[in-house]
Protein backbone atom coordinates (compact mmCIF):
# COMPACT_ATOMS: atom_id res chain seq x y z
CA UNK A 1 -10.78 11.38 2.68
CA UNK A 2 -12.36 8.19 1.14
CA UNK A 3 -12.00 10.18 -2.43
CA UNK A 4 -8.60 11.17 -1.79
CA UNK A 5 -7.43 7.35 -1.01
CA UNK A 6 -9.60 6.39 -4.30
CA UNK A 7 -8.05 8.69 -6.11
CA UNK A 8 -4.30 7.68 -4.51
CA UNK A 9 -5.28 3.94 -5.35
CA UNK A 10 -5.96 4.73 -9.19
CA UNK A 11 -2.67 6.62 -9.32
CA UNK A 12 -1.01 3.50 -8.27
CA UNK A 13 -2.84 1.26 -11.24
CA UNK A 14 -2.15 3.77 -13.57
CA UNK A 15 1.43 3.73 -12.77
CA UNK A 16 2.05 -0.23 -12.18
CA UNK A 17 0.12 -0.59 -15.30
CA UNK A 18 2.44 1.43 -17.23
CA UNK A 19 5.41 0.24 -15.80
CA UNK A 20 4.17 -3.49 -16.23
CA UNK A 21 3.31 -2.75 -20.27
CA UNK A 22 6.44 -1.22 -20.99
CA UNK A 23 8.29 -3.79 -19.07
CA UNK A 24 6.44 -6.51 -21.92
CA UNK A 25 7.39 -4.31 -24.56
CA UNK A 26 11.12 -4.03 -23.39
CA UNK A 27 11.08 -7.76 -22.96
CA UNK A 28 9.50 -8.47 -26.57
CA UNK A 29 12.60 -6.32 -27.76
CA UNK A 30 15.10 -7.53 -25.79
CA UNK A 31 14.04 -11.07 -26.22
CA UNK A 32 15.07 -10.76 -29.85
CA UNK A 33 18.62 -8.86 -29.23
CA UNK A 34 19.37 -11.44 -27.09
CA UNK A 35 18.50 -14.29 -28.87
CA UNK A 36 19.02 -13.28 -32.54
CA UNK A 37 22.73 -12.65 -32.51
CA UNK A 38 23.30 -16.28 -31.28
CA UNK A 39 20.32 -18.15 -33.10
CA UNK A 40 18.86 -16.12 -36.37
CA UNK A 41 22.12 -15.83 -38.66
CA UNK A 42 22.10 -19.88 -39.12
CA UNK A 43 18.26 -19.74 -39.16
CA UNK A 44 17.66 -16.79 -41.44
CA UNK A 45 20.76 -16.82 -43.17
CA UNK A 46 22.69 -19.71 -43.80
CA UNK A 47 24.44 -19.11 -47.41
CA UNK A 48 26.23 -16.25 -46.16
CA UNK A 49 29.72 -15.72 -44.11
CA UNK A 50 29.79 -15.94 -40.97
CA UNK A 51 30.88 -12.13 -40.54
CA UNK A 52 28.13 -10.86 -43.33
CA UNK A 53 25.54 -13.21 -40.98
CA UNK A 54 26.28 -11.35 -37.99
CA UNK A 55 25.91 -7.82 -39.91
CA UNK A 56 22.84 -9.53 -41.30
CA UNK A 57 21.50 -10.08 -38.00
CA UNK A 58 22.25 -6.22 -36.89
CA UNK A 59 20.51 -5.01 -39.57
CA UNK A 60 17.35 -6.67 -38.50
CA UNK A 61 17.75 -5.70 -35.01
CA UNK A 62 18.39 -2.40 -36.21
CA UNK A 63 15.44 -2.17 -38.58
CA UNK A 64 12.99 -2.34 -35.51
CA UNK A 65 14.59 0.77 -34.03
CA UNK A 66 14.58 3.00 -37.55
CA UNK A 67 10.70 1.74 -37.28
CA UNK A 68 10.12 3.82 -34.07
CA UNK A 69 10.26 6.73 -35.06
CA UNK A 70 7.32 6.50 -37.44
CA UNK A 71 5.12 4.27 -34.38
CA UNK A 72 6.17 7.67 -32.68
CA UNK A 73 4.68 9.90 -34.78
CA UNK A 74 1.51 7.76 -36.23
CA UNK A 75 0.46 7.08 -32.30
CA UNK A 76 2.11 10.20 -31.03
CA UNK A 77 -0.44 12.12 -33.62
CA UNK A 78 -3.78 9.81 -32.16
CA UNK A 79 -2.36 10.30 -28.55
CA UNK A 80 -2.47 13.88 -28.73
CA UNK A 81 -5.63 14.42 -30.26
CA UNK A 82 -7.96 11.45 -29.14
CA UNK A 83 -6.29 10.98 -25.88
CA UNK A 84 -3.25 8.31 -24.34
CA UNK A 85 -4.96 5.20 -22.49
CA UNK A 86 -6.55 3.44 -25.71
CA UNK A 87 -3.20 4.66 -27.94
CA UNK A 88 -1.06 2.55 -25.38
CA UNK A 89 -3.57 -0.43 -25.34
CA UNK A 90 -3.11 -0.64 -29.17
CA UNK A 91 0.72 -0.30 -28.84
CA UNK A 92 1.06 -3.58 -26.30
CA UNK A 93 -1.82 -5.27 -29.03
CA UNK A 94 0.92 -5.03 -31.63
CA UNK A 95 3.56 -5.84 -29.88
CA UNK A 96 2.32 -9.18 -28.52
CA UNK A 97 1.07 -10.13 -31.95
CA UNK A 98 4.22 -9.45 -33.91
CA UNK A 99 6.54 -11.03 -31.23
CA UNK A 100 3.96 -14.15 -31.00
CA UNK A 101 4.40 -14.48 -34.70
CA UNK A 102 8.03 -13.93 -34.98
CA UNK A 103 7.89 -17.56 -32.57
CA UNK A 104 6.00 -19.37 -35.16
CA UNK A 105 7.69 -18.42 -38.18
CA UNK A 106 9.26 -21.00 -40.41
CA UNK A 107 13.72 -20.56 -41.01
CA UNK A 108 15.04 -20.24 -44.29
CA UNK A 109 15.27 -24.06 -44.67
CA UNK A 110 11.59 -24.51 -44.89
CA UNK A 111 10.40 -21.22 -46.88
CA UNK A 112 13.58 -20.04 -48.31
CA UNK A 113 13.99 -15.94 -48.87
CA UNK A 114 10.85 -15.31 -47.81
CA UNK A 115 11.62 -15.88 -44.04
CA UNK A 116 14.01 -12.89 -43.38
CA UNK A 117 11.47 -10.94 -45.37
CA UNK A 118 8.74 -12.41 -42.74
CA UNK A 119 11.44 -11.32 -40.01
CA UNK A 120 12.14 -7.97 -41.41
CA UNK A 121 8.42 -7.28 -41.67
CA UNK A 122 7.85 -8.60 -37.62
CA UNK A 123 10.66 -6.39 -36.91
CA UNK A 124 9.05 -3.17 -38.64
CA UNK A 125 5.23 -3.66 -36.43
CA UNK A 126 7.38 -4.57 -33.30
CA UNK A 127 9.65 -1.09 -33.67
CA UNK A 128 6.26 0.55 -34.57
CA UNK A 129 4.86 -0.49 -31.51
CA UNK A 130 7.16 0.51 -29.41
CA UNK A 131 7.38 4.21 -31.04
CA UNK A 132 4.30 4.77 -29.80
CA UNK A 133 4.80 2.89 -26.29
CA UNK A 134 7.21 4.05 -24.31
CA UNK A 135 7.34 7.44 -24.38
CA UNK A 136 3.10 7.38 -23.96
CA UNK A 137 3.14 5.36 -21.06
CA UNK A 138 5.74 7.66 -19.30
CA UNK A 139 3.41 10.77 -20.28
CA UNK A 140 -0.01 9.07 -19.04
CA UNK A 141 1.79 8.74 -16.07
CA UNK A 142 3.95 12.10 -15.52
CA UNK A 143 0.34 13.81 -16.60
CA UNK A 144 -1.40 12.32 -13.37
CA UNK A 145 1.72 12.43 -10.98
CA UNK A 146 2.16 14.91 -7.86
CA UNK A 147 4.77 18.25 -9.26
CA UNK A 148 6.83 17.48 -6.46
CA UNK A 149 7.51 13.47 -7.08
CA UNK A 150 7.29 13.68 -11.06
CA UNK A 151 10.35 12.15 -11.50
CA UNK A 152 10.29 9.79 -9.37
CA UNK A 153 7.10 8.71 -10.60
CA UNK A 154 7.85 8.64 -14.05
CA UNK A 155 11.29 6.60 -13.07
CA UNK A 156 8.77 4.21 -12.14
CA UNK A 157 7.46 3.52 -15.35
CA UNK A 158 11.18 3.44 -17.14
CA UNK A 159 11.51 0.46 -14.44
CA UNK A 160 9.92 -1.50 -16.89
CA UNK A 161 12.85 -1.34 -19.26
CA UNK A 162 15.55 -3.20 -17.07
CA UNK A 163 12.16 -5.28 -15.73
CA UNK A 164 11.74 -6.66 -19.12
CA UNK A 165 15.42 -7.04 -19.92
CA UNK A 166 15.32 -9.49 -16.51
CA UNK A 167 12.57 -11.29 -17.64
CA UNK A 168 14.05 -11.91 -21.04
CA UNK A 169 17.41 -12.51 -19.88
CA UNK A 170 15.85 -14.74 -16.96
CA UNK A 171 14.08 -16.98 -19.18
CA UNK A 172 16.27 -17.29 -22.26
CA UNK A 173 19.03 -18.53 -19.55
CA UNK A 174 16.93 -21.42 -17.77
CA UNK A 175 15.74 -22.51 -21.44
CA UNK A 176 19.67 -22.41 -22.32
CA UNK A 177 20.48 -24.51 -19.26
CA UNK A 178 17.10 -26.83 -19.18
CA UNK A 179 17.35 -28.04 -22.83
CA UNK A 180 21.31 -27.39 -23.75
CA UNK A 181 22.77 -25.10 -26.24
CA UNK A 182 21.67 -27.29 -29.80
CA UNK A 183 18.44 -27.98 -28.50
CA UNK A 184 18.06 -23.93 -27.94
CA UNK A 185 19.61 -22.83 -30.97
CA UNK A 186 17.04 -25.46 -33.02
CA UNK A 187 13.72 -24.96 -31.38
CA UNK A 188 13.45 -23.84 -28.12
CA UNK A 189 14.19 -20.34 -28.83
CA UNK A 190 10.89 -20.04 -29.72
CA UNK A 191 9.09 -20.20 -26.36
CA UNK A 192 10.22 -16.70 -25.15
CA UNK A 193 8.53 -15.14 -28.14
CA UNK A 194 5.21 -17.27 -27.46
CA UNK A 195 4.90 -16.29 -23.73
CA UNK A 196 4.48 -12.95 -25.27
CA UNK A 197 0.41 -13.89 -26.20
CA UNK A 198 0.04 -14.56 -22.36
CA UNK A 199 1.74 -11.54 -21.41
CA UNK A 200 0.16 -9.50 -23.74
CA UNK A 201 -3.65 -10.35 -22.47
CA UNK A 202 -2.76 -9.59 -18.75
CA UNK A 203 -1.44 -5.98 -19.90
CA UNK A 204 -4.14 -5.23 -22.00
CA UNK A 205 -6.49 -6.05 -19.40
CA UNK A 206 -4.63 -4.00 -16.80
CA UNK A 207 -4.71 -0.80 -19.18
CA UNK A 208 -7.95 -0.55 -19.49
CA UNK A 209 -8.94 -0.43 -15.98
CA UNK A 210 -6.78 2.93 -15.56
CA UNK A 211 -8.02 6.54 -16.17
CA UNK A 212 -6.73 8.81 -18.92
CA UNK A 213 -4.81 11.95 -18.37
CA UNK A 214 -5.85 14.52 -16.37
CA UNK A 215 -4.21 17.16 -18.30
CA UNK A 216 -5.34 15.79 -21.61
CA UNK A 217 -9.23 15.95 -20.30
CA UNK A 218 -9.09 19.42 -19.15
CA UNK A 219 -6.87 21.16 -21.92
CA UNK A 220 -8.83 23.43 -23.98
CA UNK A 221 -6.59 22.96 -26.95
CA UNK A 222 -6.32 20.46 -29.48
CA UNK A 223 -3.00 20.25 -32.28
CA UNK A 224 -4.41 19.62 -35.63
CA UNK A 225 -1.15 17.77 -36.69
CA UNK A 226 1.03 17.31 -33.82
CA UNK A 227 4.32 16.61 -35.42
CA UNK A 228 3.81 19.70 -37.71
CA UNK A 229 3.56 22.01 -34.16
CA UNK A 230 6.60 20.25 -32.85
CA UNK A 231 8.96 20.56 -35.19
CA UNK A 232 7.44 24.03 -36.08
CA UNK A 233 7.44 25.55 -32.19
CA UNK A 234 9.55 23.27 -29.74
CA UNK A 235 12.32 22.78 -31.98
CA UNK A 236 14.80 23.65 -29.20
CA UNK A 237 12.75 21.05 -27.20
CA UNK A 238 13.29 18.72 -29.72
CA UNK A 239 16.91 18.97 -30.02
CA UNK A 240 17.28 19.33 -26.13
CA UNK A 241 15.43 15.86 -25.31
CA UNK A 242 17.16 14.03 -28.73
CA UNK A 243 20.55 14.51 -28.08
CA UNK A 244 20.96 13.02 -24.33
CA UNK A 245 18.76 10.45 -25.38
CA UNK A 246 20.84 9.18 -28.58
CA UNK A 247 24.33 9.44 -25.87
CA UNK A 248 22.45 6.89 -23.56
CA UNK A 249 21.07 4.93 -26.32
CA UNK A 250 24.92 4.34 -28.19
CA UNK A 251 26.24 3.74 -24.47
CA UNK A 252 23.87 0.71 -23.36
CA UNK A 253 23.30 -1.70 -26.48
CA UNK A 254 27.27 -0.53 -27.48
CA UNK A 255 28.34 -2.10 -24.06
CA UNK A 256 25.37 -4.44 -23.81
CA UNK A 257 24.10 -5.60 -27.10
CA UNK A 258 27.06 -5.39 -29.18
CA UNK A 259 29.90 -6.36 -26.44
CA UNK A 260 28.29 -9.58 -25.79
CA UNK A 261 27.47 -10.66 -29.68
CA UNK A 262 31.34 -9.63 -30.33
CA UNK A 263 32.76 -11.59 -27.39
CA UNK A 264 30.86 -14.69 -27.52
CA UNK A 265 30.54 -14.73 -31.45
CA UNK A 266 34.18 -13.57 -32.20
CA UNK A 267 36.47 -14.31 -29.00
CA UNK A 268 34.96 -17.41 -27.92
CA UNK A 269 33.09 -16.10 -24.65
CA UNK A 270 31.18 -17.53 -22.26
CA UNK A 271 27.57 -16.69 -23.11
CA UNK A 272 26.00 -17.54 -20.07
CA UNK A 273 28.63 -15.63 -18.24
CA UNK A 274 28.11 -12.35 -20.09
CA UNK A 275 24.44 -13.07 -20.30
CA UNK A 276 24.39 -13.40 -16.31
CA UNK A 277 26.16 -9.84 -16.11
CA UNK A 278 23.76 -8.23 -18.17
CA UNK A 279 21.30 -9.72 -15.65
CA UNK A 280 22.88 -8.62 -12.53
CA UNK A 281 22.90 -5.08 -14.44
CA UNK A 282 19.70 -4.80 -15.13
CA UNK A 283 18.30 -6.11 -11.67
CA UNK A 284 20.60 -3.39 -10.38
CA UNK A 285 19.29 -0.65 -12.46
CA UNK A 286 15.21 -1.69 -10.90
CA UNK A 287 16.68 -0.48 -7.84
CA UNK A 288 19.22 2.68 -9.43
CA UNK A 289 16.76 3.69 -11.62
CA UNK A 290 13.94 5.00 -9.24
CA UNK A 291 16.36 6.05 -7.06
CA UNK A 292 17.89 8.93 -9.32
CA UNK A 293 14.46 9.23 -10.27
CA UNK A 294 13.61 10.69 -6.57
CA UNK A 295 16.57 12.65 -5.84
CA UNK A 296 15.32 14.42 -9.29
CA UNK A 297 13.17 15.81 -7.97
CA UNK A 298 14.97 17.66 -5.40
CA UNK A 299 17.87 18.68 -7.84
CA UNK A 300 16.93 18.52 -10.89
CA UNK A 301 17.27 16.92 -13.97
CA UNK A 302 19.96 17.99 -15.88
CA UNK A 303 22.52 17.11 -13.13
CA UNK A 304 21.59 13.49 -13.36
CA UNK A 305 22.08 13.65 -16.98
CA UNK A 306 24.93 15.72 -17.31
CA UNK A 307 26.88 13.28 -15.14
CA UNK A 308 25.75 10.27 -16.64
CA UNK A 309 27.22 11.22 -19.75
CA UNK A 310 30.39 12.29 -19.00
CA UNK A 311 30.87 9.37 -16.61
CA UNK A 312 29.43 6.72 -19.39
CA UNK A 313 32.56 8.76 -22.27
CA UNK A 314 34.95 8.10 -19.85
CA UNK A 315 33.63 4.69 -18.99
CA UNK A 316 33.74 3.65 -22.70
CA UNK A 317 38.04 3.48 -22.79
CA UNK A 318 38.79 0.47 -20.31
CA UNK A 319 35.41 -0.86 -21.03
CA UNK A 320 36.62 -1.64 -24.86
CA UNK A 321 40.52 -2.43 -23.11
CA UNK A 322 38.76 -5.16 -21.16
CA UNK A 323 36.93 -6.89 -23.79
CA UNK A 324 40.41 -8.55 -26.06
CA UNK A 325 41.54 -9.62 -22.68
CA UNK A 326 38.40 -12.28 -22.91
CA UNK A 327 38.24 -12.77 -19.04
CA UNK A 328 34.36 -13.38 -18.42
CA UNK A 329 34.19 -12.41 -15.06
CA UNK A 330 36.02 -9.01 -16.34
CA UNK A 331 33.93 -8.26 -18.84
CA UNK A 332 30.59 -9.42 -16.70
CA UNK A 333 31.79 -6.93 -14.10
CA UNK A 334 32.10 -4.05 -16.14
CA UNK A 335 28.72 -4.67 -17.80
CA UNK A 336 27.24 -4.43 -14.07
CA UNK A 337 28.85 -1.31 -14.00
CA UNK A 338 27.81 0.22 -16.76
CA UNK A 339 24.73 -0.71 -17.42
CA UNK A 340 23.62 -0.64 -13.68
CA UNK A 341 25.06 2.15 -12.15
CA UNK A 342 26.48 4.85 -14.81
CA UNK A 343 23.57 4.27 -17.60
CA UNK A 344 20.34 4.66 -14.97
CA UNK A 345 22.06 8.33 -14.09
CA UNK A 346 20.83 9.30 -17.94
CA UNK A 347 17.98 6.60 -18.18
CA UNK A 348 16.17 7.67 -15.22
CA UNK A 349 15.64 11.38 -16.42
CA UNK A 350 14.59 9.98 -19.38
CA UNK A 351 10.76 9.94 -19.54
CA UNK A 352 10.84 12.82 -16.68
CA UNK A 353 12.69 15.55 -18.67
CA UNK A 354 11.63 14.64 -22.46
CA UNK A 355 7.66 15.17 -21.47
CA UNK A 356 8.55 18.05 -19.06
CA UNK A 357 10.08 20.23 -22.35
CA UNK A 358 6.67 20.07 -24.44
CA UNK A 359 2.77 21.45 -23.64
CA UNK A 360 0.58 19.27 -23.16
CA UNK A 361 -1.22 19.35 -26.82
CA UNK A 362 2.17 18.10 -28.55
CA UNK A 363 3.33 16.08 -25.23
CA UNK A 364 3.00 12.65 -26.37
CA UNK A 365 4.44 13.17 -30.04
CA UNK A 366 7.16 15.10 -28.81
CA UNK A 367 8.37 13.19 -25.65
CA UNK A 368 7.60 9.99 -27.97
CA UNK A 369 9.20 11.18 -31.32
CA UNK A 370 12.44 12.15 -29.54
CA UNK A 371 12.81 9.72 -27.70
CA UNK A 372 12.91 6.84 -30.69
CA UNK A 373 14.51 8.86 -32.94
CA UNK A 374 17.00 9.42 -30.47
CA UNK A 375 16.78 5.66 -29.86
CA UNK A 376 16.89 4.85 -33.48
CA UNK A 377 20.20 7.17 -34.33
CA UNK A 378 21.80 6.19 -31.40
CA UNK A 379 20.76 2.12 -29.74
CA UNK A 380 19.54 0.49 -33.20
CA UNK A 381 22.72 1.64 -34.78
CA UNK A 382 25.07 1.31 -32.28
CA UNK A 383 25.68 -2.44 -32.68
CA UNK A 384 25.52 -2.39 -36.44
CA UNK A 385 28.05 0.92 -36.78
CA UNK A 386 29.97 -0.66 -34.17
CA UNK A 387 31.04 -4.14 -35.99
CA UNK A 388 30.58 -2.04 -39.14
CA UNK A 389 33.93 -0.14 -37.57
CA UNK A 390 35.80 -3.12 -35.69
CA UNK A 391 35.51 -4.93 -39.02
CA UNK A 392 36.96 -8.58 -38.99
CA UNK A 393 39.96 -6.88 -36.71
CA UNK A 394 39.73 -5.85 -32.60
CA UNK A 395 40.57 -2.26 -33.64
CA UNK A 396 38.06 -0.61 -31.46
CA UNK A 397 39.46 2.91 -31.40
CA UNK A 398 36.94 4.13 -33.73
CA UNK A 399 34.19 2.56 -31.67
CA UNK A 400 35.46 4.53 -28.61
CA UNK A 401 35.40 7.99 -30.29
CA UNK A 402 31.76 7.05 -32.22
CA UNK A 403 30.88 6.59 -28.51
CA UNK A 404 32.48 9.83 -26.95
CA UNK A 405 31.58 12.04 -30.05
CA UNK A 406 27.87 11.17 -29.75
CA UNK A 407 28.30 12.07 -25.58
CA UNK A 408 29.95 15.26 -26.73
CA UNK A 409 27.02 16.07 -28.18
CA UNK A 410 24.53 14.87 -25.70
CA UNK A 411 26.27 16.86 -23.03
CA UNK A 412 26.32 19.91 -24.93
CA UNK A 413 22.42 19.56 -25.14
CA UNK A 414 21.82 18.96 -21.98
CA UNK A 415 24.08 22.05 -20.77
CA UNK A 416 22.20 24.40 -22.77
CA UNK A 417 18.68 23.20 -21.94
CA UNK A 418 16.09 24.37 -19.57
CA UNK A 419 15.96 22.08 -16.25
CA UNK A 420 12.48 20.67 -17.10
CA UNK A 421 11.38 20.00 -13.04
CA UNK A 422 10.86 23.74 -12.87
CA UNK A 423 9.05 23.70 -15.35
CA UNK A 424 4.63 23.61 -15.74
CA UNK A 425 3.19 20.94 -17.32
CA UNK A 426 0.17 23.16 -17.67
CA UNK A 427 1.96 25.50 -19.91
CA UNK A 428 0.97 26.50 -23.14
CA UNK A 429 3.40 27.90 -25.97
């Protein structure tokens, strides 16, 4: 009995400390898509139009997601073969230093050209890091989890990605209100990004008091090169967990990122307002999120995801109606909506059904590499594809059918794949 409550206690380390280092890594990115759209265009570039400053700034927050994809496979590849705990220690290491640095680093005033090159390079090791974060973390955890509440479990972890989002949004709103808008937009924009140091050390501590997977100890087989077997064997996986992940990805920063950088950039919005909603969201989806995550488990998957994205496509129509009407408490509302209620339905399955599709040798690259891709093809683009489409106008037809063509897709996926709870984790190909 005493070794079954031991063993029940280091389950519940293993899965707060996952949730709490993907909630710093969510918050490390999140800090900068909040604060960049407002801050870095007049800090990093000045000498440009307005319009080609905001693009500017999309393009950097966009070059941390097209880095994920290669953190995916680079950790995904040591994950796999050496094992997950000291992979996902290295990943919150790299965040915390990049993010730390990004707070120090001088604006194009003082160093000229070479501080968006400084910014672009921060940007690359933060989207590096997080390729090999998330999708580890929710693996470590789904690999030690009861069959029965593997879902729910693993909907734990993902809890860390509106967690962060609070914190970030928490903070960069009392700095906002404590020092004013100038005194923000000149210095104080750095102190979210220097918390990150003091963040970092208490998650790095934290991970390395957990155990490492118990299905990684006891498998008897080893993938030379991961990322060879995966796109060689579980292609249909592949395709399966990318396409519902890009559909959720386009949905939230389209609605979240990019809505509130258009309306308070280009129509003159409250900030705080829209800021607040996204707040309110997010502290909604800490509750939604692990709550999908446990009725997952009792029917599966695939429903969750399937309705998400046909709920989010037809979402996306008075969403983009609502925005030119530039009523804050509007648009604040339907950003609760969204990103608290419709997006969890997809976000939830997220780390559940991506591991579920791969064997355990390929597990980490797989779930990981599909995940960012997806991530990077769908979130980082989203905001830059979307202005890239609106233009200098408030045309945003073709942003609407970007959105619904990607959840085509998505759906489509998700229809013709497996439902992963049924499936072993044990398996082999």
């Amino acid at each position: 009995m005493d070794s079954e409550a031991a063993l029940a206690s280091r389950f519940r380390r293993l899965v707060f400390a996952s949730s709490f280092g993907t909630a710093l890594e969510n918050y490390d990115m999140f800090i900068y898509a909040l604060i960049a759209p407002v801050v870095f265009d007049t800090l990093f570039f000045p000498k440009v139009d307005p319009y080609v400053g905001m693009i500017l700034v999309f393009a950097t927050f966009s070059v941390g997601f097209v880095a994920r994809p290669l953190g995916s496979i680079v950790f995904g590849h040591f994950g796999d073969r050496i094992g997950r705990k000291n992979v996902l220690i290295t990943t919150l290491l790299l965040m915390g230093i990049a993010s730390t640095v990004i707070g120090i680093l001088p604006s194009y005033a003082r160093v000229g050209v070479w501080a968006p090159i400084f910014l672009v390079f921060l940007r690359i090791c933060q989207g590096i890091a997080m390729g090999g974060e998330t999708g580890g973390a929710a693996v470590l955890t789904l690999e030690n989890a009861p069959t029965k509440k593997r879902g729910f479990y693993a909907s734990c972890v993902q809890i860390g990605g509106p967690s962060g989002v609070v914190l970030a949004s928490l903070i960069v709103s009392v700095l906002t209100g404590y020092y004013g808008k100038k005194a923000f937009q000149e210095w104080a924009w750095r102190i979210p990004f220097l918390l990150s140091f003091l963040l970092v050390i208490v998650g790095t501590y934290m991970r390395t008091q957990i155990d490492e997977s118990f299905l990684f100890q006891k498998q008897e087989k080893v993938a030379r090169v991961p990322i060879v077997e995966v796109f060689s064997k579980w292609k249909k996986s592949f395709f399966f967990a990318l396409l519902p992940i890009m559909s959720q990805n386009v949905y939230f920063y389209a609605i979240g990122i990019f809505s509130i950088a258009f309306a308070t950039r280009r129509l003159g919005m409250s900030q705080s307002s829209l800021t607040a909603g996204f707040l309110v969201a997010n502290c909604l989806a800490m509750f939604t999120v692990p709550l999908y995550g446990h009725f997952s488990d009792r029917i599966g998957r695939r429903p969750f995801l399937m309705t998400g994205i046909a709920l989010t496509a037809l979402s996306v129509y008075p969403f983009f109606h609502i925005l030119p009407l530039r009523n804050d408490f509007l648009l604040a509302a339907a950003i609760v909506v969204g990103a608290g209620i419709l997006h969890p339905l997809m976000f939830s399955q997220e780390p559940s059904y991506t591991a579920e599709l791969f064997a355990t040798d390929v597990r980490y690259t797989g779930a990981s590499v599909s995940k960012h891709l997806g991530s990077t093809l769908g979130g980082g683009l989203a905001p830059l594809i979307a202005a890239s489409l609106i233009g200098r106008g408030e045309n945003f037809t073709p942003v609407i059918l970007y959105i619904c063509s990607v959840s085509l897709a998505g759906f489509i996926a998700a229809f013709l794949a497996p439902e992963s709870s049924k499936l072993s984790l044990s398996r082999e190909r």
